[in-house]
PDB file of N, CA and C in Angstrom:
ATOM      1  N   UNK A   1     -91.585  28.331  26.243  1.00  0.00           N
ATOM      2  CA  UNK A   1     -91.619  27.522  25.033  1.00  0.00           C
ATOM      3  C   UNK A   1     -91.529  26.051  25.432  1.00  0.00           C
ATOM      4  N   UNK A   2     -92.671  25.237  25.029  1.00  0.00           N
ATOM      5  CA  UNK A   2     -92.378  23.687  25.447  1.00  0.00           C
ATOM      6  C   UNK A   2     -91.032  22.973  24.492  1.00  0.00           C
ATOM      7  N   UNK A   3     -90.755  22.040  25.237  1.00  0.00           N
ATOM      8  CA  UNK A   3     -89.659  21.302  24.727  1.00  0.00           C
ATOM      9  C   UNK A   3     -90.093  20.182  23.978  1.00  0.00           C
ATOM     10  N   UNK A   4     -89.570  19.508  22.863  1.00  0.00           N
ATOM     11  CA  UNK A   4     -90.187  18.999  22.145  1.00  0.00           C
ATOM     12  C   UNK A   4     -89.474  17.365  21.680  1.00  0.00           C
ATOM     13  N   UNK A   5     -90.203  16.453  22.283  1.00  0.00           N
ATOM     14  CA  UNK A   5     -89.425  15.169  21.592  1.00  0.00           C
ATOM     15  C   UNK A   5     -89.460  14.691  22.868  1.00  0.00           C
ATOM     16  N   UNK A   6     -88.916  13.359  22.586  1.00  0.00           N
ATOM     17  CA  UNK A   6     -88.673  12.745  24.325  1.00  0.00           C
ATOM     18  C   UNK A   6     -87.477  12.412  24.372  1.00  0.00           C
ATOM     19  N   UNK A   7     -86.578  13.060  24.027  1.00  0.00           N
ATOM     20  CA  UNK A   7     -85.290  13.558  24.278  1.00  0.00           C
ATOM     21  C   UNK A   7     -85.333  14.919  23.985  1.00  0.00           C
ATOM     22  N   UNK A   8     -84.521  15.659  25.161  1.00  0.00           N
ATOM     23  CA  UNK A   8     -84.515  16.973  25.119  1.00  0.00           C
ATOM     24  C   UNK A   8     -82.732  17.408  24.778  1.00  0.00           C
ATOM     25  N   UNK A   9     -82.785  18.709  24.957  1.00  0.00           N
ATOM     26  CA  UNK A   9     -81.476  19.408  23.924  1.00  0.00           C
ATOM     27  C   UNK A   9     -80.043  19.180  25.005  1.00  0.00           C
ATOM     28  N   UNK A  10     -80.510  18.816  26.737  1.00  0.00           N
ATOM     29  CA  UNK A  10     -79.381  18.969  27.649  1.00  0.00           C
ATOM     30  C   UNK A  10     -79.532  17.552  28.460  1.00  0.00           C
ATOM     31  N   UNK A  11     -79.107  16.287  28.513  1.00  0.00           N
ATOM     32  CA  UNK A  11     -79.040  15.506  28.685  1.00  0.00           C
ATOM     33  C   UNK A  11     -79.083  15.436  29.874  1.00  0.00           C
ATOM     34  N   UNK A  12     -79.778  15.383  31.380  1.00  0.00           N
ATOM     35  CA  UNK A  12     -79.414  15.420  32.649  1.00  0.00           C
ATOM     36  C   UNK A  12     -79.534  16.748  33.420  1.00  0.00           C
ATOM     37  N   UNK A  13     -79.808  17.448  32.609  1.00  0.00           N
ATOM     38  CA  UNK A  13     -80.216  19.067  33.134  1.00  0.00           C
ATOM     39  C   UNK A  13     -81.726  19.110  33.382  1.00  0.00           C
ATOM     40  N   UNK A  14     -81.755  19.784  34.856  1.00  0.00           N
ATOM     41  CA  UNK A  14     -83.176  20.017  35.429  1.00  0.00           C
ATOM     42  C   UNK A  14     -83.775  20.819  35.085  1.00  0.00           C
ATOM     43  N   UNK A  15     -84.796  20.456  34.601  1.00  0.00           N
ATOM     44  CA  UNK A  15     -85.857  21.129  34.148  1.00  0.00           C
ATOM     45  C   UNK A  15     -87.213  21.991  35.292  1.00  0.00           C
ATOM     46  N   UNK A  16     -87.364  22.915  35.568  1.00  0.00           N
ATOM     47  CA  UNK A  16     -88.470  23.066  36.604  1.00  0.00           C
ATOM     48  C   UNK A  16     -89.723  22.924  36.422  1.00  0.00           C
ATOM     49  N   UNK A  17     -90.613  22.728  36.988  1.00  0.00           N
ATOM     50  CA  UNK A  17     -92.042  22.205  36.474  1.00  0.00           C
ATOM     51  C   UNK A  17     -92.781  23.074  36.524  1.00  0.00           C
ATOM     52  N   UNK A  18     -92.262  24.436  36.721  1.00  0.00           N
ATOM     53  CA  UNK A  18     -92.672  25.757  36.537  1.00  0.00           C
ATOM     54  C   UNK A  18     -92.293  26.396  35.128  1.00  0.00           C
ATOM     55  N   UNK A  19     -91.462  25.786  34.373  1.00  0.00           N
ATOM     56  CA  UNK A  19     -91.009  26.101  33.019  1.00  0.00           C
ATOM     57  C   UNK A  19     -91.576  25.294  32.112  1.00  0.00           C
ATOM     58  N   UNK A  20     -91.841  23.833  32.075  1.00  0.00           N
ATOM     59  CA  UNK A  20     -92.126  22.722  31.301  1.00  0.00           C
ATOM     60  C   UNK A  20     -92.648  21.675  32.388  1.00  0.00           C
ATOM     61  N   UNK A  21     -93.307  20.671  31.602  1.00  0.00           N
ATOM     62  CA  UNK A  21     -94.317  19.539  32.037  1.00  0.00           C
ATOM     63  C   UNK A  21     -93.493  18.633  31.227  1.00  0.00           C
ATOM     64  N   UNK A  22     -93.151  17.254  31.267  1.00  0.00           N
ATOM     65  CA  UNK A  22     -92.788  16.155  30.082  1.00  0.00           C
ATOM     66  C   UNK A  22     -94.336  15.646  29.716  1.00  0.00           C
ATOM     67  N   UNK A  23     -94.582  15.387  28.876  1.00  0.00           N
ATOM     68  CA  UNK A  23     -95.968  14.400  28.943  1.00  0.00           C
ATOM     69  C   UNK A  23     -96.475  13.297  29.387  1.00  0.00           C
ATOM     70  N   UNK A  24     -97.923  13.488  29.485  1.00  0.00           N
ATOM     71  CA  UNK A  24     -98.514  12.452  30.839  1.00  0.00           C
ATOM     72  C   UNK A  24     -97.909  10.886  30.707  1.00  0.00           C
ATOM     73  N   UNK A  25     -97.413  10.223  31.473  1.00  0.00           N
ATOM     74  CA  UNK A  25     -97.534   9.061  30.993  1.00  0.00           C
ATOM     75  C   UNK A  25     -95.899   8.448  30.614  1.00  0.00           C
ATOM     76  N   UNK A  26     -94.877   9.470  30.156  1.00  0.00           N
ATOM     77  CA  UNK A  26     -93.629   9.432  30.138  1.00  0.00           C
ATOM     78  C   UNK A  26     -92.349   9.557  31.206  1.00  0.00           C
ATOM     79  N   UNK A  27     -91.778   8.234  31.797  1.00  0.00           N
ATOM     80  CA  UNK A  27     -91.020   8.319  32.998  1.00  0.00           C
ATOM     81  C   UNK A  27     -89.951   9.014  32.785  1.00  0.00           C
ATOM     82  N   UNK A  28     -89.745   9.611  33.842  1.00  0.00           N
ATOM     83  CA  UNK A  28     -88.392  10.353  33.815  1.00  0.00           C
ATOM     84  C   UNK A  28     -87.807  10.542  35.119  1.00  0.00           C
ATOM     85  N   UNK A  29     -87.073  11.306  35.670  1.00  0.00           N
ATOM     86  CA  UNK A  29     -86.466  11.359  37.143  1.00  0.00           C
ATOM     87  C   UNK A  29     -86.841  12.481  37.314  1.00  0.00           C
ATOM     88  N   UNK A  30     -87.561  12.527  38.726  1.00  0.00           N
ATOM     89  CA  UNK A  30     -88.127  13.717  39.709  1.00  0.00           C
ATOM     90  C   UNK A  30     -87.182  14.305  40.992  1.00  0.00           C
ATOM     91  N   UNK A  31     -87.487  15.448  41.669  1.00  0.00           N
ATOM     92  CA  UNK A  31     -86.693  16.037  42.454  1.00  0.00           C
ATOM     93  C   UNK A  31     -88.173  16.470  43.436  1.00  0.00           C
ATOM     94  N   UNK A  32     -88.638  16.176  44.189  1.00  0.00           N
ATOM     95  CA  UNK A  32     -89.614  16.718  45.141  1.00  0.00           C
ATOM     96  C   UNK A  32     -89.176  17.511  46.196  1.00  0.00           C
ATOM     97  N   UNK A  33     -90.032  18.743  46.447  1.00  0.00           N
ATOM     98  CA  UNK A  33     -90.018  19.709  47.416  1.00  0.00           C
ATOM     99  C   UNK A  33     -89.462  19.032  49.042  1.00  0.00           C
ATOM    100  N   UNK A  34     -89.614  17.305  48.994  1.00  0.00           N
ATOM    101  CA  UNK A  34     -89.005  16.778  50.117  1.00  0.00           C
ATOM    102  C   UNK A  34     -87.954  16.589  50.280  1.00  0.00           C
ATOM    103  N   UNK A  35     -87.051  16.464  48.864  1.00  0.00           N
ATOM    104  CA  UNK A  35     -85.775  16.344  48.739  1.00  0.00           C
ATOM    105  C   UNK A  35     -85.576  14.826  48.576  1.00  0.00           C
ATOM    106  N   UNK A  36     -86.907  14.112  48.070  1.00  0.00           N
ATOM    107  CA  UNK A  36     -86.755  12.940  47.102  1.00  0.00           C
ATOM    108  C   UNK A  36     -86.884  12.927  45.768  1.00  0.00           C
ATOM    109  N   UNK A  37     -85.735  11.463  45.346  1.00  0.00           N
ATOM    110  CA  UNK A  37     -85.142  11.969  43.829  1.00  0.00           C
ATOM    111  C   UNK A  37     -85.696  10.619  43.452  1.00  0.00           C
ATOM    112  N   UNK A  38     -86.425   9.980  42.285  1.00  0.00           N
ATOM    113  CA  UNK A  38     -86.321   9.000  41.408  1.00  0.00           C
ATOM    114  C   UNK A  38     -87.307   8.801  40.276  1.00  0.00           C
ATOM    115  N   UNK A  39     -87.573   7.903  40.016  1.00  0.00           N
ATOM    116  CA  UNK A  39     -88.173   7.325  38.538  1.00  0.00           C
ATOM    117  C   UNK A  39     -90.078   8.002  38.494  1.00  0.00           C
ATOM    118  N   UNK A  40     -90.147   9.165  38.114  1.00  0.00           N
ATOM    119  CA  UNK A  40     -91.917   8.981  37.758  1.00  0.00           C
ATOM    120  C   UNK A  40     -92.616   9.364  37.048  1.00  0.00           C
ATOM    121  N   UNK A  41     -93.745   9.580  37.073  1.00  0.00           N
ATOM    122  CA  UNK A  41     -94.711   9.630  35.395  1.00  0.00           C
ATOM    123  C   UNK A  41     -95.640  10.418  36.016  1.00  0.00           C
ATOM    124  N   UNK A  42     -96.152  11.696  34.978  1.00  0.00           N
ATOM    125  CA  UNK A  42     -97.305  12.216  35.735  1.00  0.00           C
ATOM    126  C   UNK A  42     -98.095  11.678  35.179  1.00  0.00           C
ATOM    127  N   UNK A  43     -99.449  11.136  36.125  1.00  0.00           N
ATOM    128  CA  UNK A  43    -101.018  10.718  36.087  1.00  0.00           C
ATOM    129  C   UNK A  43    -102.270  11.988  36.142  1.00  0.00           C
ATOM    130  N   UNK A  44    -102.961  12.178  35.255  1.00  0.00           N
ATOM    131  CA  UNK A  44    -104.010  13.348  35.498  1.00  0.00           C
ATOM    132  C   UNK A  44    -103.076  14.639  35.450  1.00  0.00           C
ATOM    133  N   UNK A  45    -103.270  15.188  36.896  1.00  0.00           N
ATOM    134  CA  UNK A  45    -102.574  16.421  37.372  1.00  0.00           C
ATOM    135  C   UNK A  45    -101.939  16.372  38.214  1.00  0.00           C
ATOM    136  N   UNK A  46    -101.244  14.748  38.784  1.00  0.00           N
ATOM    137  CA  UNK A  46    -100.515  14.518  39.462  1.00  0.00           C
ATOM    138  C   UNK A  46     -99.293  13.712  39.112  1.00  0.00           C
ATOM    139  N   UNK A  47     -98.734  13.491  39.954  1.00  0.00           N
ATOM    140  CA  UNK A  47     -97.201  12.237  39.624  1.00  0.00           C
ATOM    141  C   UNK A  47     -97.767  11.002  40.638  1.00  0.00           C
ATOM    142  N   UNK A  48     -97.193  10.070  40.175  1.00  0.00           N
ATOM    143  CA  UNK A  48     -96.508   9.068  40.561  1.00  0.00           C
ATOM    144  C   UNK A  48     -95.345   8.461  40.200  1.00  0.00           C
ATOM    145  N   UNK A  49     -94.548   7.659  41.546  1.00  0.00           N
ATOM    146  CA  UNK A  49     -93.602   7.259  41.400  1.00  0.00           C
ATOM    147  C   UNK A  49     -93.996   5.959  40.951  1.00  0.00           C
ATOM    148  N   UNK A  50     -92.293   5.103  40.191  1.00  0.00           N
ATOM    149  CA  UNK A  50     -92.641   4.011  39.560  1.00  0.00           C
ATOM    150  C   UNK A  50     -93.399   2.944  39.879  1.00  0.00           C
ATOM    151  N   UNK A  51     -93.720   2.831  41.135  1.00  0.00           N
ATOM    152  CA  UNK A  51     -94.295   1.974  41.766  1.00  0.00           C
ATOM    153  C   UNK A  51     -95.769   1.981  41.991  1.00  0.00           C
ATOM    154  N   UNK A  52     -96.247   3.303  41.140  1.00  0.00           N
ATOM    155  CA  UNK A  52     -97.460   3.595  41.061  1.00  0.00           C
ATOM    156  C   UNK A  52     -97.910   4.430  42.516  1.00  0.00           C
ATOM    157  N   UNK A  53     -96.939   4.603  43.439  1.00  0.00           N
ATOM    158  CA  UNK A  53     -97.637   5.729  44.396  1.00  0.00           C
ATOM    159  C   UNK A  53     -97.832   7.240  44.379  1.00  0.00           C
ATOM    160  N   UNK A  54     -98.512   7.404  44.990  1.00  0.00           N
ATOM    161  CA  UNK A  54     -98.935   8.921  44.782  1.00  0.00           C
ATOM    162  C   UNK A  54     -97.765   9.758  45.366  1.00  0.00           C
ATOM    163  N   UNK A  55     -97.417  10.602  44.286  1.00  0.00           N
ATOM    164  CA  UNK A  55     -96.546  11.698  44.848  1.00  0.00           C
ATOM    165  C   UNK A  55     -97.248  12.970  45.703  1.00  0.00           C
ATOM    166  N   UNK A  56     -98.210  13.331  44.313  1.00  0.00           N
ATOM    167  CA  UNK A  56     -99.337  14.432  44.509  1.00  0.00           C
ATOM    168  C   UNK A  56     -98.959  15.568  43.691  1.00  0.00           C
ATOM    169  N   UNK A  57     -98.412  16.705  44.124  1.00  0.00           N
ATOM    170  CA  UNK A  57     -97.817  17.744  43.132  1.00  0.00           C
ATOM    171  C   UNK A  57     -97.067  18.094  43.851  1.00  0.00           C
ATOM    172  N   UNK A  58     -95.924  17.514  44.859  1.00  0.00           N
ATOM    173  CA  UNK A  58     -94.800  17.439  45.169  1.00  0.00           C
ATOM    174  C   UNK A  58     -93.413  17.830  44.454  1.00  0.00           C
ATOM    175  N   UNK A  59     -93.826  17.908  43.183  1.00  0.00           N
ATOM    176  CA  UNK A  59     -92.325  17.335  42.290  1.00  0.00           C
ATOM    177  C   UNK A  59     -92.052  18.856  41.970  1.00  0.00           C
ATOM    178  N   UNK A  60     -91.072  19.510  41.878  1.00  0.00           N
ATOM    179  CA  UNK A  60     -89.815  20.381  41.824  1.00  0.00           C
ATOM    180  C   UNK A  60     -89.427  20.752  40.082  1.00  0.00           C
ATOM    181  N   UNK A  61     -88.937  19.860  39.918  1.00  0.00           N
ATOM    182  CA  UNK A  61     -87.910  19.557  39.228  1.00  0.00           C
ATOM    183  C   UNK A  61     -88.086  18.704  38.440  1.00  0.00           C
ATOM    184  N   UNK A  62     -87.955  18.022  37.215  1.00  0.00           N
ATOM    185  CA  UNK A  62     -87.405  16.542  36.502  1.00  0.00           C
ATOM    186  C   UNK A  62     -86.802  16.631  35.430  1.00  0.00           C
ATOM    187  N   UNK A  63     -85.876  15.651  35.064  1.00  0.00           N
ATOM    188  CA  UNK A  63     -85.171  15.225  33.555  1.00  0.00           C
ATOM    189  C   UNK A  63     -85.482  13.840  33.209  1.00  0.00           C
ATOM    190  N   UNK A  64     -85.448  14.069  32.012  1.00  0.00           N
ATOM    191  CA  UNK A  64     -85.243  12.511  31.003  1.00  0.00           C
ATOM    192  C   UNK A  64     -84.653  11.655  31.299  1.00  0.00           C
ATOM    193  N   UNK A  65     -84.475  10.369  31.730  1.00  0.00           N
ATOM    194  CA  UNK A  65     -84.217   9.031  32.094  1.00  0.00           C
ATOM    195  C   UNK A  65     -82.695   9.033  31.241  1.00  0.00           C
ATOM    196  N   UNK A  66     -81.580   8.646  31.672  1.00  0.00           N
ATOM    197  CA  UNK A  66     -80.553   8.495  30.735  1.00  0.00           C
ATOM    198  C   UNK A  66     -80.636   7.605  29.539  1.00  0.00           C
ATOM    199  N   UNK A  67     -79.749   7.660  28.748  1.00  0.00           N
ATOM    200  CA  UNK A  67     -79.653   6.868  27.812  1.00  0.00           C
ATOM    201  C   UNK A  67     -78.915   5.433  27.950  1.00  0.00           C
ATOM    202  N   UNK A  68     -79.601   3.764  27.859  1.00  0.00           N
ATOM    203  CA  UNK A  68     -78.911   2.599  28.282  1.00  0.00           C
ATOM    204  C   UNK A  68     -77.601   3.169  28.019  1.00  0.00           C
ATOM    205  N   UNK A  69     -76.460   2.046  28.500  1.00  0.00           N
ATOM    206  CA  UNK A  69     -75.503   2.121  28.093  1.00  0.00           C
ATOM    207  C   UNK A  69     -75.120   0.806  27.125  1.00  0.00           C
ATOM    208  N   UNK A  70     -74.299   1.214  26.108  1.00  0.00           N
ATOM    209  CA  UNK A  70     -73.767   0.388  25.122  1.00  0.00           C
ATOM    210  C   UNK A  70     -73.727  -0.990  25.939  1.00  0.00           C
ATOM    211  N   UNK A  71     -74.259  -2.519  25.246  1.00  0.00           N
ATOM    212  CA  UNK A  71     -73.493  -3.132  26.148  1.00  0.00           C
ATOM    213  C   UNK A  71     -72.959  -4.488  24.637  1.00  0.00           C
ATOM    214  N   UNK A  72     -72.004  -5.110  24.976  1.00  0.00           N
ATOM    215  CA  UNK A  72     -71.321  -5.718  24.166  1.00  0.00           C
ATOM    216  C   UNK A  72     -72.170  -6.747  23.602  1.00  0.00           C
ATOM    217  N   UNK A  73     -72.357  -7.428  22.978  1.00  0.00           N
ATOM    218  CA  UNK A  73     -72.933  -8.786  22.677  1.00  0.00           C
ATOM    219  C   UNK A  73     -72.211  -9.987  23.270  1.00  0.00           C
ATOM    220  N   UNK A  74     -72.715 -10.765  24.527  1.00  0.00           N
ATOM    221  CA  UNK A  74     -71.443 -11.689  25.187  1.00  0.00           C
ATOM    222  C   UNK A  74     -72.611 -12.428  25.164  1.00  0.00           C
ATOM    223  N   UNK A  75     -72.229 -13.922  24.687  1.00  0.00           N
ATOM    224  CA  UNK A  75     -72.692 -15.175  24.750  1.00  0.00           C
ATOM    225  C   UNK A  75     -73.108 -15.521  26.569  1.00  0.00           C
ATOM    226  N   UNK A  76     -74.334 -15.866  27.048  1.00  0.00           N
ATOM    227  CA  UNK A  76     -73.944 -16.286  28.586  1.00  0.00           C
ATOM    228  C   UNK A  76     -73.768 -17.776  28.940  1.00  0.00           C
ATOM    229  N   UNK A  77     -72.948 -17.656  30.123  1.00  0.00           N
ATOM    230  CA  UNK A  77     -72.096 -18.996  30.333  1.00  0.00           C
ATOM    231  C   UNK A  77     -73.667 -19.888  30.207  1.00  0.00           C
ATOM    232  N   UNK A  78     -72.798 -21.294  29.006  1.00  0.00           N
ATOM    233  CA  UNK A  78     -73.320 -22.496  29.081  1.00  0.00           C
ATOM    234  C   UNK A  78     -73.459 -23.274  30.512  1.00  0.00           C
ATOM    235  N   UNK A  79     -74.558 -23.730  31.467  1.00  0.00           N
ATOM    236  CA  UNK A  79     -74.810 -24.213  32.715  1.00  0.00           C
ATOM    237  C   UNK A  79     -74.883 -25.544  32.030  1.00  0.00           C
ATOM    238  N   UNK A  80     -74.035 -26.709  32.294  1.00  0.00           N
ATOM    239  CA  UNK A  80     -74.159 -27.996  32.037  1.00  0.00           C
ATOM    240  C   UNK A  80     -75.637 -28.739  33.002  1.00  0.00           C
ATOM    241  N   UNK A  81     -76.548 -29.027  32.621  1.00  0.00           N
ATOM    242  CA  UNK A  81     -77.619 -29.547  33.224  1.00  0.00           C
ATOM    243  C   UNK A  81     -78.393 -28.865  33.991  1.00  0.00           C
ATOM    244  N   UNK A  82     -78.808 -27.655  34.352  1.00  0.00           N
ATOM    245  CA  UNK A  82     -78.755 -26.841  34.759  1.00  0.00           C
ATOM    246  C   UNK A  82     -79.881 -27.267  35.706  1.00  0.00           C
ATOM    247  N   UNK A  83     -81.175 -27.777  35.655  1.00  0.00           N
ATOM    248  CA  UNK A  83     -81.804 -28.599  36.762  1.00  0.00           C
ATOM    249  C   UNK A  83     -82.027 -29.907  36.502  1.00  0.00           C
ATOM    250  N   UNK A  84     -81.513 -30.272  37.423  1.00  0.00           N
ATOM    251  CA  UNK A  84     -81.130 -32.566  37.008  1.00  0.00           C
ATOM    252  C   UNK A  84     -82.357 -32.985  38.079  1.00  0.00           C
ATOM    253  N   UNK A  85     -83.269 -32.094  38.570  1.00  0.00           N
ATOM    254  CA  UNK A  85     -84.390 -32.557  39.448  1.00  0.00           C
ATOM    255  C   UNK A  85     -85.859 -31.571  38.850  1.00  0.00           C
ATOM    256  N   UNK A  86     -86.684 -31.970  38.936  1.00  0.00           N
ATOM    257  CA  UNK A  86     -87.699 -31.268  39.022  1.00  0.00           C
ATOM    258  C   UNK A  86     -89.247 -31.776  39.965  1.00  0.00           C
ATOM    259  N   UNK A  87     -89.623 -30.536  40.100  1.00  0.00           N
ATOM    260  CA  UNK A  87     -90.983 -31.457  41.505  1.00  0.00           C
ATOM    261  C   UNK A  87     -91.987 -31.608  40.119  1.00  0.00           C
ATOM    262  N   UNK A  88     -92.690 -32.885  40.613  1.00  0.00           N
ATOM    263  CA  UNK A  88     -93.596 -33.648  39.840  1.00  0.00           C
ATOM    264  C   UNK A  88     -95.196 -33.003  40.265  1.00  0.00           C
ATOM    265  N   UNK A  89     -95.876 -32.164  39.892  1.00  0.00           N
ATOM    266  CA  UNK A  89     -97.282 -32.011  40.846  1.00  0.00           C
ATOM    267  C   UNK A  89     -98.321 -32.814  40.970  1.00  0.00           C
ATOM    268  N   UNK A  90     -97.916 -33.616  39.842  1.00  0.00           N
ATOM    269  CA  UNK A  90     -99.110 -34.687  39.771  1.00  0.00           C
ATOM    270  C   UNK A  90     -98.880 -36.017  40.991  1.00  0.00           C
ATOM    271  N   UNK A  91     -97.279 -36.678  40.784  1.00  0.00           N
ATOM    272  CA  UNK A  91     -97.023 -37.579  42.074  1.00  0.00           C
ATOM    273  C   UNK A  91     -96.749 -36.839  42.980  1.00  0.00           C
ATOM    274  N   UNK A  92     -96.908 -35.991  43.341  1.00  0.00           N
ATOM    275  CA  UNK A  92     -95.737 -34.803  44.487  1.00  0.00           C
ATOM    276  C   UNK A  92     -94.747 -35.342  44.746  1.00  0.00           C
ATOM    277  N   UNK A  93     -93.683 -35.947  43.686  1.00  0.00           N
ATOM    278  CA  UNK A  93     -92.558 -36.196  43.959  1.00  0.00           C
ATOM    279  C   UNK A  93     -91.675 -35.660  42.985  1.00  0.00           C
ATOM    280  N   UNK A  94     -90.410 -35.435  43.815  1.00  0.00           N
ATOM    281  CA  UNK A  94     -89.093 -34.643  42.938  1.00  0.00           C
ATOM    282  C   UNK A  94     -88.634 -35.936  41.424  1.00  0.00           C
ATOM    283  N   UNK A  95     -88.519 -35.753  40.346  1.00  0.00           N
ATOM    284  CA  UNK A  95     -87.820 -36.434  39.235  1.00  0.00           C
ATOM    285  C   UNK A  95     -86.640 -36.246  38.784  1.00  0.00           C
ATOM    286  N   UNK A  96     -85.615 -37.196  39.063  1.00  0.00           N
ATOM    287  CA  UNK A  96     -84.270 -36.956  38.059  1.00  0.00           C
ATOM    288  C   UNK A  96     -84.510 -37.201  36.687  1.00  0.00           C
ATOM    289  N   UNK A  97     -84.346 -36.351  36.412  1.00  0.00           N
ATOM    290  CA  UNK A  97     -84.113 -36.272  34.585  1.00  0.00           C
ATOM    291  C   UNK A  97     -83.380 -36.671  33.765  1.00  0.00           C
TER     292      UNK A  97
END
């Protein structure tokens, strides 16, 4: 029975790629027959990892990408002047501001 949604029912539980496929195009975390683990998407009838390299049909295993984690709303520190120089391209010279 395919699984349905792009969140599935077990958060972090491996899925085999002999039971289910995620759909083309959707990253998630892989487990390859080499005993490499990270971020990829299947292409065609193959995977790649995030970086766009070829896995091939290597992959084992995969689950759904976790969920971010909460993060607070924090103001970031005010940098007083933050660049007091900049390069000029037209004179090729640096400007204080």
């Amino acid at each position: 029975m395919p699984l349905d949604g792009p969140r599935y029912a077990e958060p972090g539980r491996w899925i085999p790629t002999s039971a289910d496929m995620p759909d083309y195009g959707i990253a998630v975390i892989v487990a390859t027959s080499e005993g490499e683990v990270g971020e990829a998407h299947r292409y065609d009838e193959h995977w790649r990892w995030a970086n766009e390299v070829d896995i091939g049909d290597h992959v084992t295993h995969w689950q759904d990408l976790p969920e971010a984690p909460a993060v607070a709303n924090v103001e970031p520190p005010k940098i007083e002047n933050p660049a007091p120089e900049r390069w000029n391209y037209e004179t090729g010279e640096w400007e204080i501001r």
